[in-house]
C-alpha atoms as a PDB file:
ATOM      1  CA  UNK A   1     188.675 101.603 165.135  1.00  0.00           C
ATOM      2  CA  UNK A   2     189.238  98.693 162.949  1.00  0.00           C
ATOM      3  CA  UNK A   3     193.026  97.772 160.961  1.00  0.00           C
ATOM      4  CA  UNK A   4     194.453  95.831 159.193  1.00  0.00           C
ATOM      5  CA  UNK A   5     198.184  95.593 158.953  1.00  0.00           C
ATOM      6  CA  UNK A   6     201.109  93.229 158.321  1.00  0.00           C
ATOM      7  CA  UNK A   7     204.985  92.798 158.581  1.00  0.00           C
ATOM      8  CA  UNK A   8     207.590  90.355 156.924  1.00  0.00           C
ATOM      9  CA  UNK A   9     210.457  88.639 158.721  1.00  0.00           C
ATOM     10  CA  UNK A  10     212.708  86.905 156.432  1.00  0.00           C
ATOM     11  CA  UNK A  11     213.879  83.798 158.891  1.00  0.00           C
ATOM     12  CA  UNK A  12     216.623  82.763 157.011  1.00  0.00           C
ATOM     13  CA  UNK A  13     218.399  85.480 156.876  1.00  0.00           C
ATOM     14  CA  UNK A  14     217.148  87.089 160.311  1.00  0.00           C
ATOM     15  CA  UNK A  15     215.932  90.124 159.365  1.00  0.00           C
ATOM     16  CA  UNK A  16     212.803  92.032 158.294  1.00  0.00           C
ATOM     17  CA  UNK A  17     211.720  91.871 154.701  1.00  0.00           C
ATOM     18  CA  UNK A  18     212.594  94.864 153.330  1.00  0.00           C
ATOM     19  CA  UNK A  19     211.711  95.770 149.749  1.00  0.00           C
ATOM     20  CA  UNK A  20     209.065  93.531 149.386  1.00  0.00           C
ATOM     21  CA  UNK A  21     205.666  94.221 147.117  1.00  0.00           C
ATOM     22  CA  UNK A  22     202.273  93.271 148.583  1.00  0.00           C
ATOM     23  CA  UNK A  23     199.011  93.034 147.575  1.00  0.00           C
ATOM     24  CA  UNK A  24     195.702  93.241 148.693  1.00  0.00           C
ATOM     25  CA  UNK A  25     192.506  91.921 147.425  1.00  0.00           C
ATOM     26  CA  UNK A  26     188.932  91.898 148.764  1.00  0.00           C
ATOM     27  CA  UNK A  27     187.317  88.299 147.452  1.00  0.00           C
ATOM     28  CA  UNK A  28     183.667  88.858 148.416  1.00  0.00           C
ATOM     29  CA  UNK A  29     182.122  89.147 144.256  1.00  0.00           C
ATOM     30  CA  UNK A  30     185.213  88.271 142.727  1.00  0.00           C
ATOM     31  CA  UNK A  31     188.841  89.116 143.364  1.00  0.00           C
ATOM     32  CA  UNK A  32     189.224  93.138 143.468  1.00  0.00           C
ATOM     33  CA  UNK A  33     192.342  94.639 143.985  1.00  0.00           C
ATOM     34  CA  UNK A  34     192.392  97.073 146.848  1.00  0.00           C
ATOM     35  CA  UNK A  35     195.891  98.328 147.330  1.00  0.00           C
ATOM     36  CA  UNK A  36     199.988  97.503 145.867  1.00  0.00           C
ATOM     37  CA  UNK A  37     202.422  98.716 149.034  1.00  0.00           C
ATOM     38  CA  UNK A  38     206.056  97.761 149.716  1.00  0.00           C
ATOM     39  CA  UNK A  39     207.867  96.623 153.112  1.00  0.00           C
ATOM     40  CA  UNK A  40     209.743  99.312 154.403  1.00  0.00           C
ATOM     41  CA  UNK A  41     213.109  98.346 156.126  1.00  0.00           C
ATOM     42  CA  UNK A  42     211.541  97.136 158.871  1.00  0.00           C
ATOM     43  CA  UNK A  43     209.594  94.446 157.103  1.00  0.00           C
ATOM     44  CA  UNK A  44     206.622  96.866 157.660  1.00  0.00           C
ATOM     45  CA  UNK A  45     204.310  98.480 155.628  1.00  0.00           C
ATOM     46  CA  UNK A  46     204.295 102.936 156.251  1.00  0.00           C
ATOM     47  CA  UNK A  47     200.831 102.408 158.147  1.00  0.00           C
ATOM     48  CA  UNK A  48     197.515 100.280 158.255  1.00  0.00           C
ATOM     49  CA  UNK A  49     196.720  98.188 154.839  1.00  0.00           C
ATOM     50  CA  UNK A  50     192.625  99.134 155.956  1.00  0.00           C
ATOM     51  CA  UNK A  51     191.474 101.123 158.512  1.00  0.00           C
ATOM     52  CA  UNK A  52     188.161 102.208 159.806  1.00  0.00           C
ATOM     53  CA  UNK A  53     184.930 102.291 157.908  1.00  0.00           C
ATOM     54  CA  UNK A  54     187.244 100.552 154.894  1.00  0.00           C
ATOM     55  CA  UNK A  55     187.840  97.632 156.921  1.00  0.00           C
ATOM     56  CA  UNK A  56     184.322  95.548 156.054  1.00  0.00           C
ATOM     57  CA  UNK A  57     183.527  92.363 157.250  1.00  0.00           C
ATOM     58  CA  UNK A  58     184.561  89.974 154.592  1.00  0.00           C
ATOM     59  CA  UNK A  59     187.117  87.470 152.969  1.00  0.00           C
ATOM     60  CA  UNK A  60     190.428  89.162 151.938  1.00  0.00           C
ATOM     61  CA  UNK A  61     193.901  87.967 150.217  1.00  0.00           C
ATOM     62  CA  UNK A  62     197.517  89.436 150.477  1.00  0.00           C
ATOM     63  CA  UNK A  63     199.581  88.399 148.140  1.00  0.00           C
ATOM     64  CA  UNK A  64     203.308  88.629 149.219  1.00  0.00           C
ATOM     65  CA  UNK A  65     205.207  88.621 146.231  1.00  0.00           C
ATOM     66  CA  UNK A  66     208.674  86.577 148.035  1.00  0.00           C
ATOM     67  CA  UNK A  67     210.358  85.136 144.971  1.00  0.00           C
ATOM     68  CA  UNK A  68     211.435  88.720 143.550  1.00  0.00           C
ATOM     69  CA  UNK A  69     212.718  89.373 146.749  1.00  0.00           C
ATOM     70  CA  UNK A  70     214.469  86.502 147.562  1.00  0.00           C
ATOM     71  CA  UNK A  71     215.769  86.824 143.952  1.00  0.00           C
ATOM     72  CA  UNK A  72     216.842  90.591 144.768  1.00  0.00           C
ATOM     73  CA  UNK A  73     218.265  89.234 147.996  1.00  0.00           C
ATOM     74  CA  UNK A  74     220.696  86.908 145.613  1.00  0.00           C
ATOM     75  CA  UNK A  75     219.210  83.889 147.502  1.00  0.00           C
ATOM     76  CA  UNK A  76     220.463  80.999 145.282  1.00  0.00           C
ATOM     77  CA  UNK A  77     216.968  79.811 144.004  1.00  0.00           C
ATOM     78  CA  UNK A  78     216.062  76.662 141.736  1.00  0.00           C
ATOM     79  CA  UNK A  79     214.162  77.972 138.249  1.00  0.00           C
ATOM     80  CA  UNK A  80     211.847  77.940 138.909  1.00  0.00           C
ATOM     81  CA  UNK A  81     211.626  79.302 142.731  1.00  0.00           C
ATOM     82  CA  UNK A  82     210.057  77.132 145.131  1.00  0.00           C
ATOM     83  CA  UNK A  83     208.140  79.899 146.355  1.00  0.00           C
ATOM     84  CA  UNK A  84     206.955  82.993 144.341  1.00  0.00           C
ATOM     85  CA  UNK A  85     203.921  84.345 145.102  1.00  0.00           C
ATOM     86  CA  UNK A  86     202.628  83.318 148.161  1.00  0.00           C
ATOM     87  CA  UNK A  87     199.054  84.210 148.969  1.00  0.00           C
ATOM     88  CA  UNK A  88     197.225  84.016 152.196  1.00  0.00           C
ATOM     89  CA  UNK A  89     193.615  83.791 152.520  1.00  0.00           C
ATOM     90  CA  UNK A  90     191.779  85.016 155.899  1.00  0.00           C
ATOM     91  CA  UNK A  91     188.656  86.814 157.497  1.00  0.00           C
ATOM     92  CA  UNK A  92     187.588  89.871 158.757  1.00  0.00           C
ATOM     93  CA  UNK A  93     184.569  88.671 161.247  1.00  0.00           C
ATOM     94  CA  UNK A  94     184.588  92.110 163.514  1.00  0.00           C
ATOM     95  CA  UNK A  95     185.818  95.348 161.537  1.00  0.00           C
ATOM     96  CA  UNK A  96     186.169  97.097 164.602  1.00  0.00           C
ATOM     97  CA  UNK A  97     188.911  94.404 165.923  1.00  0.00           C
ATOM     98  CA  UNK A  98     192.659  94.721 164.548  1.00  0.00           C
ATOM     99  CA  UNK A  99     193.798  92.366 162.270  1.00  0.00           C
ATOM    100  CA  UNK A 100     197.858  92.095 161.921  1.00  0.00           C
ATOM    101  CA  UNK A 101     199.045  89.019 159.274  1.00  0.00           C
ATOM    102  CA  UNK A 102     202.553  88.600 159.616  1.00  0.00           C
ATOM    103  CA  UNK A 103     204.570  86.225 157.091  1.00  0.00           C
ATOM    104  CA  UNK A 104     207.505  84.423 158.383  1.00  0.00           C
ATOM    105  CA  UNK A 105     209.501  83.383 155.173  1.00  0.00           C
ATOM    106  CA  UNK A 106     212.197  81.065 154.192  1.00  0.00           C
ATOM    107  CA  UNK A 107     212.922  80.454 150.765  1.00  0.00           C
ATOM    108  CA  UNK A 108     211.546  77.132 150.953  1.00  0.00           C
ATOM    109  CA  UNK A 109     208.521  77.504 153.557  1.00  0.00           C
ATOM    110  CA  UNK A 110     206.503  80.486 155.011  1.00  0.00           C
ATOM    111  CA  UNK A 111     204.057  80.089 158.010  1.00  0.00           C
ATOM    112  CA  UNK A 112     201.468  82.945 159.280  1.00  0.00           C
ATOM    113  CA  UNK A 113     199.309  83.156 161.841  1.00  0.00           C
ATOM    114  CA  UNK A 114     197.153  86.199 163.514  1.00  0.00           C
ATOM    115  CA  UNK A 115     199.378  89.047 165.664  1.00  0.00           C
ATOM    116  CA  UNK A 116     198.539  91.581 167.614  1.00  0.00           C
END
């Protein structure tokens, strides 16, 4: 069975992004909102994002929303941030695979890539 999950690790500070709102959007006929979670304090969210027959072959977004948690962090920012809402753009060839997309952040850079 298909999933899709994902996990924050906050670089700077060496440890997992805890507190930290997500979003994620299906873009196939426009942007629609599919689901608002929060990191838990393992940088994690409580269990798969999709999973199964809600996992579709298609384009997707998460929006990690970083510069409210750096800011709740009391990472000295510029105004504005650098970063604040950083979104990352993939897709979902084979539902029946599993998808993780894990954001490494810094208050001035990010980087992702496809986990296991």
């Amino acid at each position: 069975m298909g999933r899709l999950t994902t996990h924050i690790l906050d670089t700077a500070a060496g440890v997992p992004a805890a507190g930290m709102k997500v979003e994620l959007y299906l873009l196939d006929g426009g942007a629609i909102h599919l689901k608002t979670v929060q990191t838990n304090a393992d940088g994690r969210v409580d269990g798969p994002l999709l999973e199964g027959a809600a996992l579709m072959r298609g384009h997707y977004e998460l929006r990690f929303h970083a510069g409210d948690y750096l800011k709740a962090r009391g990472t000295a920012l510029p105004e504005p941030a650098f970063l604040d809402v950083i979104p990352i753009r993939f897709g979902i060839a084979d539902p029946s695979a599993h998808y993780h997309v894990p954001l490494l952040l810094q208050p001035f850079g990010y980087s992702t890539y496809r986990g296991s």
